[in-house]
N, C-alpha and C. Protein backbone atom coordinates (compact mmCIF):
# COMPACT_ATOMS: atom_id res chain seq x y z
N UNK A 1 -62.92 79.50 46.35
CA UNK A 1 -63.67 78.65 47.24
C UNK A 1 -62.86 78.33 48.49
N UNK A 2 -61.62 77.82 48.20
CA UNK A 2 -60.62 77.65 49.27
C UNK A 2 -60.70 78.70 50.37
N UNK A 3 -60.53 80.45 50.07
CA UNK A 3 -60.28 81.25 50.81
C UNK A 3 -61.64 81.43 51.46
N UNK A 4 -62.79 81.34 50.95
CA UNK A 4 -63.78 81.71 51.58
C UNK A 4 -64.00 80.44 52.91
N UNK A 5 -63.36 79.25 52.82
CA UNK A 5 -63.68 78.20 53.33
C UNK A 5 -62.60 78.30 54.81
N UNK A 6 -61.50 78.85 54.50
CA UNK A 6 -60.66 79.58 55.72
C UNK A 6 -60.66 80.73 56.05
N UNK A 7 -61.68 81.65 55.56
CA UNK A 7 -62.13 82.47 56.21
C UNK A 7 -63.28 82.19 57.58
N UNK A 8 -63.96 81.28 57.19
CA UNK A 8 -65.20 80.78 58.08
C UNK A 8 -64.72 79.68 58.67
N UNK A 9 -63.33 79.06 58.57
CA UNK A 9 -63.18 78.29 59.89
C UNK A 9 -61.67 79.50 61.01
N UNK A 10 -61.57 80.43 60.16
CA UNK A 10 -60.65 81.65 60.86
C UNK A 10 -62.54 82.34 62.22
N UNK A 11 -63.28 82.55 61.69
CA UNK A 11 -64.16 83.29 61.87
C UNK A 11 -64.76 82.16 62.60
N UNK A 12 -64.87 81.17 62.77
CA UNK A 12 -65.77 80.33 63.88
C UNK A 12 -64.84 79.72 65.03
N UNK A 13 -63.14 79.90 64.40
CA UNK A 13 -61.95 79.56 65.95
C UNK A 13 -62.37 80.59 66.82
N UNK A 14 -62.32 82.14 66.38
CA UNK A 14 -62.08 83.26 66.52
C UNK A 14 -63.25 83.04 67.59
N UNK A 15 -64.70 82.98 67.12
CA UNK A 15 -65.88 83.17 68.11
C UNK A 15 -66.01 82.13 69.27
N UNK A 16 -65.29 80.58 69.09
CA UNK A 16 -65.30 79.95 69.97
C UNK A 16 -63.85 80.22 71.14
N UNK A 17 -62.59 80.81 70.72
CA UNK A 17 -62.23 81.27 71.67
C UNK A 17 -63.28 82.45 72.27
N UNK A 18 -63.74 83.05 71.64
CA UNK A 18 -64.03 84.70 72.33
C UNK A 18 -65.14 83.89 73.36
N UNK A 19 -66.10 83.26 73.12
CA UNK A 19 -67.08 82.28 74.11
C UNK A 19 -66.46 81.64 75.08
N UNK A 20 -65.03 80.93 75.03
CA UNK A 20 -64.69 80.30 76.22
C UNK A 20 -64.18 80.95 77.25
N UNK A 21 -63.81 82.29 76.60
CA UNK A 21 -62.89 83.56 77.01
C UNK A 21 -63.96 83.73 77.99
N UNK A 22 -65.19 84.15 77.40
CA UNK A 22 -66.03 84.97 78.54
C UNK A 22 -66.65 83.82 79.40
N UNK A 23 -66.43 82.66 78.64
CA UNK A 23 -67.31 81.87 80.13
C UNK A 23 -66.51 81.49 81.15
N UNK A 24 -64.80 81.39 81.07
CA UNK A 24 -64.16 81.48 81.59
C UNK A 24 -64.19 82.52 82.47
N UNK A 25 -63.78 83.61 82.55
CA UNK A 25 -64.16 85.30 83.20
C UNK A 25 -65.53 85.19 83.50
N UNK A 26 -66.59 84.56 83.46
CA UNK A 26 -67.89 84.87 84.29
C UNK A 26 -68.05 84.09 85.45
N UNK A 27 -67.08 82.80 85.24
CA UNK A 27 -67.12 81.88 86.36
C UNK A 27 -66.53 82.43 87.71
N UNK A 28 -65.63 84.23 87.32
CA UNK A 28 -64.52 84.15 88.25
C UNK A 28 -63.52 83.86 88.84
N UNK A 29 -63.20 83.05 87.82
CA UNK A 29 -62.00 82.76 87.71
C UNK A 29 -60.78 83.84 87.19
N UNK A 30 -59.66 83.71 87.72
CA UNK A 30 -58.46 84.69 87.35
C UNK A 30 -56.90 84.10 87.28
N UNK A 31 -56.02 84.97 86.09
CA UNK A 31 -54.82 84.36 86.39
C UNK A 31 -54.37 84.33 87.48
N UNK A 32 -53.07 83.75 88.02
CA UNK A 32 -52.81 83.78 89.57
C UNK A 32 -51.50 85.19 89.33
N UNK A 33 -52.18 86.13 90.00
CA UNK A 33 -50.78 87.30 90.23
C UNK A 33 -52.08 88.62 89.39
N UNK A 34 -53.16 87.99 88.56
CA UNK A 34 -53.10 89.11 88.02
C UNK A 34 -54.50 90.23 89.06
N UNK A 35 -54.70 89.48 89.98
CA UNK A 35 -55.38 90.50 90.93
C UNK A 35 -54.71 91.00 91.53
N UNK A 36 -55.55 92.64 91.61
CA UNK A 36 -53.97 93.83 92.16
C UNK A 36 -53.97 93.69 93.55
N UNK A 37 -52.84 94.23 94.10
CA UNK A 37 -52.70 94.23 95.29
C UNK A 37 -53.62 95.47 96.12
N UNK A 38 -53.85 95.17 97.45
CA UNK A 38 -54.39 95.91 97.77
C UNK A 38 -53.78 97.19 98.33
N UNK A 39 -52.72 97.36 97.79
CA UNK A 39 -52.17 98.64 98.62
C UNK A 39 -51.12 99.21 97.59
N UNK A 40 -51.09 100.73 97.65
CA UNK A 40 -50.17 101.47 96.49
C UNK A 40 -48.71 101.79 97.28
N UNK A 41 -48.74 101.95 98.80
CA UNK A 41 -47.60 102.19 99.10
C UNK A 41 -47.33 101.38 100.29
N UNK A 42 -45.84 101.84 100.78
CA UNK A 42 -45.59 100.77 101.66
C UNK A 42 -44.40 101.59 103.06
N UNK A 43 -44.48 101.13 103.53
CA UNK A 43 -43.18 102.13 104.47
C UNK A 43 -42.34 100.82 105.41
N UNK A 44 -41.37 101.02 104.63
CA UNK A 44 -40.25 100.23 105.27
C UNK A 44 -39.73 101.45 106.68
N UNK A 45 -39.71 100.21 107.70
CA UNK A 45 -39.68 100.59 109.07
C UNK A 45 -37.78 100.54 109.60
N UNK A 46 -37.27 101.43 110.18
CA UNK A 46 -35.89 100.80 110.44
C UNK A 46 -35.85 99.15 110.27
N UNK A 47 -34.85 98.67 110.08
CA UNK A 47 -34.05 97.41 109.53
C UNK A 47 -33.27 97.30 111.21
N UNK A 48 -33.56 96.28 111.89
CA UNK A 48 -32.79 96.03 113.08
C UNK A 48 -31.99 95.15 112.34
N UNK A 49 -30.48 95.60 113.10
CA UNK A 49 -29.41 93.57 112.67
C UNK A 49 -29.08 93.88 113.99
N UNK A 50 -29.02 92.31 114.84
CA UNK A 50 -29.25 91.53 115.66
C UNK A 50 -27.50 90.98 115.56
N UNK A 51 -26.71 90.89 114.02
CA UNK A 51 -25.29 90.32 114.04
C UNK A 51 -24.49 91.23 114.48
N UNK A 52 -23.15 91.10 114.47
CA UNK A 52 -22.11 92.10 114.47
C UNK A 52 -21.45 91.93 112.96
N UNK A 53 -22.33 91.62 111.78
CA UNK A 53 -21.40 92.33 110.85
C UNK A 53 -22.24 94.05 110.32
N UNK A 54 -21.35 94.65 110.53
CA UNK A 54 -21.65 96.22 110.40
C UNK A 54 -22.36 96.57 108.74
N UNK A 55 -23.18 97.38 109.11
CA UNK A 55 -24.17 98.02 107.57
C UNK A 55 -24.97 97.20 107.11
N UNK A 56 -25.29 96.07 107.62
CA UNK A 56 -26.20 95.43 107.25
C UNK A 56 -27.91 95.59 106.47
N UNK A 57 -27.75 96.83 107.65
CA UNK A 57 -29.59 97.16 107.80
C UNK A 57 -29.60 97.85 106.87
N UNK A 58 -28.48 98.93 106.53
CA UNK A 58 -28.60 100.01 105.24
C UNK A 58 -28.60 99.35 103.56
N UNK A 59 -27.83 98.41 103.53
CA UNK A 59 -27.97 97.27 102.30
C UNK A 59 -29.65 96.50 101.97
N UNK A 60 -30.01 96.00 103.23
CA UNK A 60 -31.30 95.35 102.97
C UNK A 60 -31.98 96.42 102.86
N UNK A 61 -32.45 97.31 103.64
CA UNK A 61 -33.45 98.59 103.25
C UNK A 61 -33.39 99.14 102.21
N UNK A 62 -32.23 99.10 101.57
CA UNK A 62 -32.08 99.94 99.86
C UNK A 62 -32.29 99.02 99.08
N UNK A 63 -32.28 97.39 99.51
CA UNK A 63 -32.75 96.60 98.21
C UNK A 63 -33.71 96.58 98.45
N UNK A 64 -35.04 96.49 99.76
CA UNK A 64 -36.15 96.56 99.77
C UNK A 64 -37.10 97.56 98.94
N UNK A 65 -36.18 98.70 99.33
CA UNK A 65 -36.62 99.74 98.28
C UNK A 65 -36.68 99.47 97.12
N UNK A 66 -35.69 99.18 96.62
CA UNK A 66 -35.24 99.00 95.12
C UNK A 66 -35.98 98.12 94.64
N UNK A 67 -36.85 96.75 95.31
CA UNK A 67 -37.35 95.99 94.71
C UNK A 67 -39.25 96.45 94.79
N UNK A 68 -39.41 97.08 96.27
CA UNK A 68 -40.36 97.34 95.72
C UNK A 68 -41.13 98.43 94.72
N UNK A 69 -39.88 99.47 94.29
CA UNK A 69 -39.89 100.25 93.41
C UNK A 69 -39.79 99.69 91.81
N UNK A 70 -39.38 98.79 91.67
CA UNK A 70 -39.30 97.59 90.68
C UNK A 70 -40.51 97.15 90.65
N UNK A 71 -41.22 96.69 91.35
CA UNK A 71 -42.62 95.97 91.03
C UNK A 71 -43.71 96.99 91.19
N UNK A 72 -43.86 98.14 91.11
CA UNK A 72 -44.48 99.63 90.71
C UNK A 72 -45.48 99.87 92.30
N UNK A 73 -44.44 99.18 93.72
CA UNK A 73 -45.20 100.20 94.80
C UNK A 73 -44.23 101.34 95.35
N UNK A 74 -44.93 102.00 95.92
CA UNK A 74 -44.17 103.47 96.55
C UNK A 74 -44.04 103.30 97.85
N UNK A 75 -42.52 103.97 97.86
CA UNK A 75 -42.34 103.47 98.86
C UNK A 75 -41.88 105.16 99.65
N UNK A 76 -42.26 104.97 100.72
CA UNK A 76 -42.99 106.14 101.32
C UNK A 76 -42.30 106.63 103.14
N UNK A 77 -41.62 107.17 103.63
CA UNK A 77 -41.21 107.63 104.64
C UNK A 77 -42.08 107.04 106.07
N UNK A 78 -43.51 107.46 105.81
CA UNK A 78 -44.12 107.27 106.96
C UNK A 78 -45.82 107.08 106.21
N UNK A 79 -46.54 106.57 106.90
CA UNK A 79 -47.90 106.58 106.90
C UNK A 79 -48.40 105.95 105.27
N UNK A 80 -47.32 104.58 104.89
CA UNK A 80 -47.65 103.92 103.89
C UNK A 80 -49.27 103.17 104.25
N UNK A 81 -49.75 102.65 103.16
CA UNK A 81 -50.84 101.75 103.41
C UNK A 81 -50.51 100.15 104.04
N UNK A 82 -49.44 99.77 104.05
CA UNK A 82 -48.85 99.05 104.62
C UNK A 82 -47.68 98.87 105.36
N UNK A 83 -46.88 98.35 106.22
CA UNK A 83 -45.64 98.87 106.93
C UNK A 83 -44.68 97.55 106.94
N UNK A 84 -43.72 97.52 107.43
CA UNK A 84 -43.27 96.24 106.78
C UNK A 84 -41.49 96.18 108.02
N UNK A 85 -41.45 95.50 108.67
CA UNK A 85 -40.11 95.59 109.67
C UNK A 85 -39.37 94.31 109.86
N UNK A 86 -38.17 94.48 109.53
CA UNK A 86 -37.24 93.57 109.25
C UNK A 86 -36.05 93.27 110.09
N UNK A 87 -35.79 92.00 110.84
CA UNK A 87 -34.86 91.92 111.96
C UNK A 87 -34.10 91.19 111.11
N UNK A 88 -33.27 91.26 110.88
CA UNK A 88 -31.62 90.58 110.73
C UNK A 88 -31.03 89.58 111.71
N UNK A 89 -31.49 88.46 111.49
CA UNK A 89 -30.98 87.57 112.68
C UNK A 89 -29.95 86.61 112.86
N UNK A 90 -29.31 86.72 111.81
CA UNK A 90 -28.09 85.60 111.44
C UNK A 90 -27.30 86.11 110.02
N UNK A 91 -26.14 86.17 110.47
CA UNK A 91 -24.99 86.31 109.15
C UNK A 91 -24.43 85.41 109.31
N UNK A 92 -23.56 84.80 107.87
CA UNK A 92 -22.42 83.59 108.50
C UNK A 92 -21.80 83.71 107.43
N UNK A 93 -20.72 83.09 107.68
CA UNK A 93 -20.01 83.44 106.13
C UNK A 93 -19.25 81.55 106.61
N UNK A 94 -19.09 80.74 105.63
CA UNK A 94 -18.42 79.35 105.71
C UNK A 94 -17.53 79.60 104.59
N UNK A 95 -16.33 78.92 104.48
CA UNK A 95 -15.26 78.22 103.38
C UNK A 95 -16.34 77.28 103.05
N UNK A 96 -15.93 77.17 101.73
CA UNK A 96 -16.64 76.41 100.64
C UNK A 96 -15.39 75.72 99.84
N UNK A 97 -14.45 76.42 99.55
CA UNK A 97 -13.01 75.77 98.83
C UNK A 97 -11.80 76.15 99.21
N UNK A 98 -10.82 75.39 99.89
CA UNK A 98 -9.40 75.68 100.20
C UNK A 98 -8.98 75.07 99.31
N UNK A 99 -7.20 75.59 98.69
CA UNK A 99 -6.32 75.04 98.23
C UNK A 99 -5.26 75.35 99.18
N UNK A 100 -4.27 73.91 99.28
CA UNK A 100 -3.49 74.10 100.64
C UNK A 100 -3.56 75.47 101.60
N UNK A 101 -4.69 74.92 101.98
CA UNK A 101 -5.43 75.42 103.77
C UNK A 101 -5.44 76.76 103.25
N UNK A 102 -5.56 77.47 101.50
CA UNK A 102 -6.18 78.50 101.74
C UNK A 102 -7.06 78.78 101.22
N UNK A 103 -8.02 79.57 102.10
CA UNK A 103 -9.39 79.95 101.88
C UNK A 103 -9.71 80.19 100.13
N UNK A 104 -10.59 80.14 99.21
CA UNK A 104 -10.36 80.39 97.76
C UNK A 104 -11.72 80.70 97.71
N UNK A 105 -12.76 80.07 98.23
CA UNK A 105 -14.18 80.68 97.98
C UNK A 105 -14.92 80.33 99.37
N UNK A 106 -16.06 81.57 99.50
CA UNK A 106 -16.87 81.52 100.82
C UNK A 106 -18.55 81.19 100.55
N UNK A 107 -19.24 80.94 101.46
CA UNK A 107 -20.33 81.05 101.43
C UNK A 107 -21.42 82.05 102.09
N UNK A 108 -22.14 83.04 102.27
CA UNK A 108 -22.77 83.71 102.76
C UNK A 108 -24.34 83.32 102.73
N UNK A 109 -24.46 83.44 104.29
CA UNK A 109 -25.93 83.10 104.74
C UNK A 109 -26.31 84.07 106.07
N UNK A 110 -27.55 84.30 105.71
CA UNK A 110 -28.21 85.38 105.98
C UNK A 110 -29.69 85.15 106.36
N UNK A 111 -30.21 85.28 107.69
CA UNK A 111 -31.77 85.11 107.77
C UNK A 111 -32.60 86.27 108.17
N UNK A 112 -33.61 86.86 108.15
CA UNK A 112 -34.33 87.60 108.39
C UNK A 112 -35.78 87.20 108.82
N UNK A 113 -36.26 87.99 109.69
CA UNK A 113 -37.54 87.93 110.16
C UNK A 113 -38.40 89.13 109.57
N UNK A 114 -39.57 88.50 109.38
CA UNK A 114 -40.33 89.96 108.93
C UNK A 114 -41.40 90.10 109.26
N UNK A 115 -41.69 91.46 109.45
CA UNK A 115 -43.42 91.33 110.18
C UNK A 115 -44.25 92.76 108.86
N UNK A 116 -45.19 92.03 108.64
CA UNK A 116 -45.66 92.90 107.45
C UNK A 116 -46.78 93.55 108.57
N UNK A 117 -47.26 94.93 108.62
CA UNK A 117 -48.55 95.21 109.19
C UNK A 117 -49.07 95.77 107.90
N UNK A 118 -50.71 95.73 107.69
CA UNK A 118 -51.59 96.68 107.08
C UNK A 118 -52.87 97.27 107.97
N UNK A 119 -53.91 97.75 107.40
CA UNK A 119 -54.90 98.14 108.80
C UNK A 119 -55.71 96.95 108.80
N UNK A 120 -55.85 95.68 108.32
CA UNK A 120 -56.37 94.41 108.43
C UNK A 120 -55.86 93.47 109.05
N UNK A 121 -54.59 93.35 108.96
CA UNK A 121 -53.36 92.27 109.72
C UNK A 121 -52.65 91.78 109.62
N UNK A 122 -51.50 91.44 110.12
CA UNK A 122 -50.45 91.36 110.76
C UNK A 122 -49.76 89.70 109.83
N UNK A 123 -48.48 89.91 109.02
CA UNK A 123 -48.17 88.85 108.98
C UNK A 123 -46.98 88.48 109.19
N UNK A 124 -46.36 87.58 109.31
CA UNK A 124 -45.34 87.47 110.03
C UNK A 124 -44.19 86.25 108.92
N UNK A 125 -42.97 86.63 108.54
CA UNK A 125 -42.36 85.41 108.32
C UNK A 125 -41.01 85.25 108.71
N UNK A 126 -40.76 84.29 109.00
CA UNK A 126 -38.91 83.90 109.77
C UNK A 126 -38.28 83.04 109.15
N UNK A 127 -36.98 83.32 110.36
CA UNK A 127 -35.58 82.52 109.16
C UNK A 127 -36.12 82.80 107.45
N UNK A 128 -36.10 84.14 107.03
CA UNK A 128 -35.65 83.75 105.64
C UNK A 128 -34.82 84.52 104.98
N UNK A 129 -34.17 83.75 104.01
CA UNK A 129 -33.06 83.80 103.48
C UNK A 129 -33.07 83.50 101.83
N UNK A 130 -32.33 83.45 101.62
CA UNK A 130 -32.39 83.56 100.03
C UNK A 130 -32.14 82.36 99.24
N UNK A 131 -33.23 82.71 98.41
CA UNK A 131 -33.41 80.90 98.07
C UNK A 131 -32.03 80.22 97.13
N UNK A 132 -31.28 81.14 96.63
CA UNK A 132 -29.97 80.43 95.90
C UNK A 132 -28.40 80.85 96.75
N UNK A 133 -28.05 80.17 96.69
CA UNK A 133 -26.66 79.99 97.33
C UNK A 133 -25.59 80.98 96.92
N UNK A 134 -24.96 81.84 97.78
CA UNK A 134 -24.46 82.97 97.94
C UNK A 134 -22.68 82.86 97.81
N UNK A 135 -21.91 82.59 96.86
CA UNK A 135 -20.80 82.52 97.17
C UNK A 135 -19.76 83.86 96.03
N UNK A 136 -18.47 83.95 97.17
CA UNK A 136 -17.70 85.17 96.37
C UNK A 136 -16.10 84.43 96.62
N UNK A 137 -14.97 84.83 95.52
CA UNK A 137 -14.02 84.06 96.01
C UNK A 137 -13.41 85.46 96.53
N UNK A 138 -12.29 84.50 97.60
CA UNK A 138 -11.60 85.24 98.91
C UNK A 138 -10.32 84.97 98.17
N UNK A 139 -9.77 84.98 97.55
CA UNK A 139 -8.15 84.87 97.11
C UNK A 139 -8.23 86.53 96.49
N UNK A 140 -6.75 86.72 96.44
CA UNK A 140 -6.58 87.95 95.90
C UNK A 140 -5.58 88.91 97.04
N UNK A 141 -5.69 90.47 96.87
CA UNK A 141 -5.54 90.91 98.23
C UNK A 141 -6.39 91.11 98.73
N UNK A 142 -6.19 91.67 100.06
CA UNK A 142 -7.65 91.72 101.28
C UNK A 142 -8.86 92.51 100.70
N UNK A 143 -8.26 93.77 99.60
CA UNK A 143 -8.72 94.96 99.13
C UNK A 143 -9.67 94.13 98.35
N UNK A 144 -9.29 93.21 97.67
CA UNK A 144 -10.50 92.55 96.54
C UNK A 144 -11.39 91.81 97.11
N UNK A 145 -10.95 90.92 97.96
CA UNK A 145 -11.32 90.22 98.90
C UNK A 145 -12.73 91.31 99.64
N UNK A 146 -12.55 91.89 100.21
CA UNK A 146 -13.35 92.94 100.70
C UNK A 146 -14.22 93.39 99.34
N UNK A 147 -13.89 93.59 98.96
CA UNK A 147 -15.16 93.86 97.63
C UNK A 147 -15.95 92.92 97.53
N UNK A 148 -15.10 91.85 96.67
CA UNK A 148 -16.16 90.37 96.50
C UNK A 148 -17.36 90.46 97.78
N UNK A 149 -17.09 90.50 98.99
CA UNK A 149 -18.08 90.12 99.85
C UNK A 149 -18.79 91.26 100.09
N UNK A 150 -18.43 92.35 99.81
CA UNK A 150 -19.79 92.95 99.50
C UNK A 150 -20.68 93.16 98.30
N UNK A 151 -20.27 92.52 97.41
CA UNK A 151 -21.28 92.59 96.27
C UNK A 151 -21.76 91.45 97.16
N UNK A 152 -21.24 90.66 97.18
CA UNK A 152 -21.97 88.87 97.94
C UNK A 152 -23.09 89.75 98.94
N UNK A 153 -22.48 90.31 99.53
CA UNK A 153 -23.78 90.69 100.96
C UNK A 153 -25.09 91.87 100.01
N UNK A 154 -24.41 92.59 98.97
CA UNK A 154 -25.37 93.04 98.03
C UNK A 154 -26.23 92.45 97.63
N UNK A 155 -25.78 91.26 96.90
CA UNK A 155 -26.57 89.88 96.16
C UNK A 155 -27.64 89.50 97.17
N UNK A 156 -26.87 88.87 98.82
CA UNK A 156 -27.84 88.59 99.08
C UNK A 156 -29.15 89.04 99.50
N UNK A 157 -28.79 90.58 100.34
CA UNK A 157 -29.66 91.16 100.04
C UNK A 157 -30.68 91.35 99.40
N UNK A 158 -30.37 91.29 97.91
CA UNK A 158 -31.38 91.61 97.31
C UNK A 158 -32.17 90.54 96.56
N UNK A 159 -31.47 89.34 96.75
CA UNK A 159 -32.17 88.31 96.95
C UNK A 159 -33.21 88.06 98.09
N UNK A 160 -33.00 88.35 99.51
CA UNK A 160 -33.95 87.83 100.30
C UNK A 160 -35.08 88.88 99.79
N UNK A 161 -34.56 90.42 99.53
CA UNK A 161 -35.95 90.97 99.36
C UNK A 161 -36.98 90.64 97.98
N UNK A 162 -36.47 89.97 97.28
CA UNK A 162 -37.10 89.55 95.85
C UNK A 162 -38.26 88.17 96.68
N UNK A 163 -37.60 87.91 97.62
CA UNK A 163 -38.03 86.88 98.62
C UNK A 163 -39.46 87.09 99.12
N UNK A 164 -38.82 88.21 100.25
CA UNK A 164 -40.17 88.61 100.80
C UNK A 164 -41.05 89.10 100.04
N UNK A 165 -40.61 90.16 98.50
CA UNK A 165 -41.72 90.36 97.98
C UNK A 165 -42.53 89.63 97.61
N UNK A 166 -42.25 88.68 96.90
CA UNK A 166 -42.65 87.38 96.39
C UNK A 166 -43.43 86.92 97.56
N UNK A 167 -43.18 86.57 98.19
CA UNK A 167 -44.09 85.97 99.45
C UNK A 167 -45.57 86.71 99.75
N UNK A 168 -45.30 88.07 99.93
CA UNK A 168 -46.47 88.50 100.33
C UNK A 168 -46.99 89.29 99.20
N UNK A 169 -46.54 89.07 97.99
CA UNK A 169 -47.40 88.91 96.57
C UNK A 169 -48.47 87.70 96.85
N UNK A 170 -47.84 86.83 96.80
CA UNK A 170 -48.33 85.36 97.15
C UNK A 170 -49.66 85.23 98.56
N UNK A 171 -49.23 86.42 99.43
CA UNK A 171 -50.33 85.87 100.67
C UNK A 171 -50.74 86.81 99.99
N UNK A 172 -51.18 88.10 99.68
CA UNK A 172 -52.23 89.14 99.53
C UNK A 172 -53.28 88.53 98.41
N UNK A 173 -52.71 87.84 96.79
CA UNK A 173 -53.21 87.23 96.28
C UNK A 173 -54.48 86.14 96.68
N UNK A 174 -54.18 85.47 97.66
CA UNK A 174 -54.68 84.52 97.97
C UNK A 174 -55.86 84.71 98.53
């Protein structure tokens, strides 16, 4: 008696989710992210930098790649469904920690402008930068020293582009 009695309250949860399920989905309503984007590929446009720290543009363009190859669009030489151009407008690097007056850890900051085109329009976003704080320590010799800050300029990199993707996930969605 027991089992038959949790069978038919298994069998009447079961039908009242499956009912809210669909009246939910008829209203049109949707998760947020899970409508697709409207475009399969994309063409990253030269990378201008605007600073004088050198290689800049080749770091952000390969994480751009890399991220939007990560979130399953193609990314395409020329004549993507969307186009996407990125100015480099600020590097900085600050001390963050001395021990007697020497340098021990830095900070790296980085802004970018971006202009997304598709054949509908044009969006635009500035100063951005990466939403968590960028630091590498500078002690060592110069040789390590020089490493650290380029994984740091790696990091950030590929932070701002997790950025922009995110962003215009966020406007296309909408």
């Amino acid at each position: 008696m027991k089992i038959k009695k949790k069978y038919i309250n298994y069998v009447f949860y079961q039908l009242v989710l499956f009912f809210v399920s669909i009246s939910f989905y008829s209203c049109g309503y949707h998760m947020v992210g899970s409508k697709p984007l409207p475009f399969d590929s994309i063409e990253i446009k030269h990378v201008n930098n605007k600073t004088y720290e050198p290689r800049l543009e080749e770091r952000l363009h390969t994480a751009l790649s890399e991220e939007f190859l990560t979130q399953g669009i193609k990314v395409v030489s020329a004549n993507g469904d969307v186009s996407i151009e990125t100015t480099i407008t600020a590097f900085e690097r600050s001390s963050i920690a001395t021990i007697d007056e020497k340098v021990q850890e830095q900070a790296i900051t980085m802004r970018v402008d971006v202009k997304i085109t598709d054949k509908s329009r044009v969006i635009e976003f500035s100063s951005m930068e990466s939403p968590i704080r960028i630091t590498f320590p500078s002690y060592g010799t110069v040789s390590e020293s020089v490493v650290q800050k380029d994984r740091a300029i790696t990091k950030a990199c590929s932070e701002i582009a997790r950025e922009i993707i995110g962003k215009m996930i966020i406007r296309y969605v909408e």
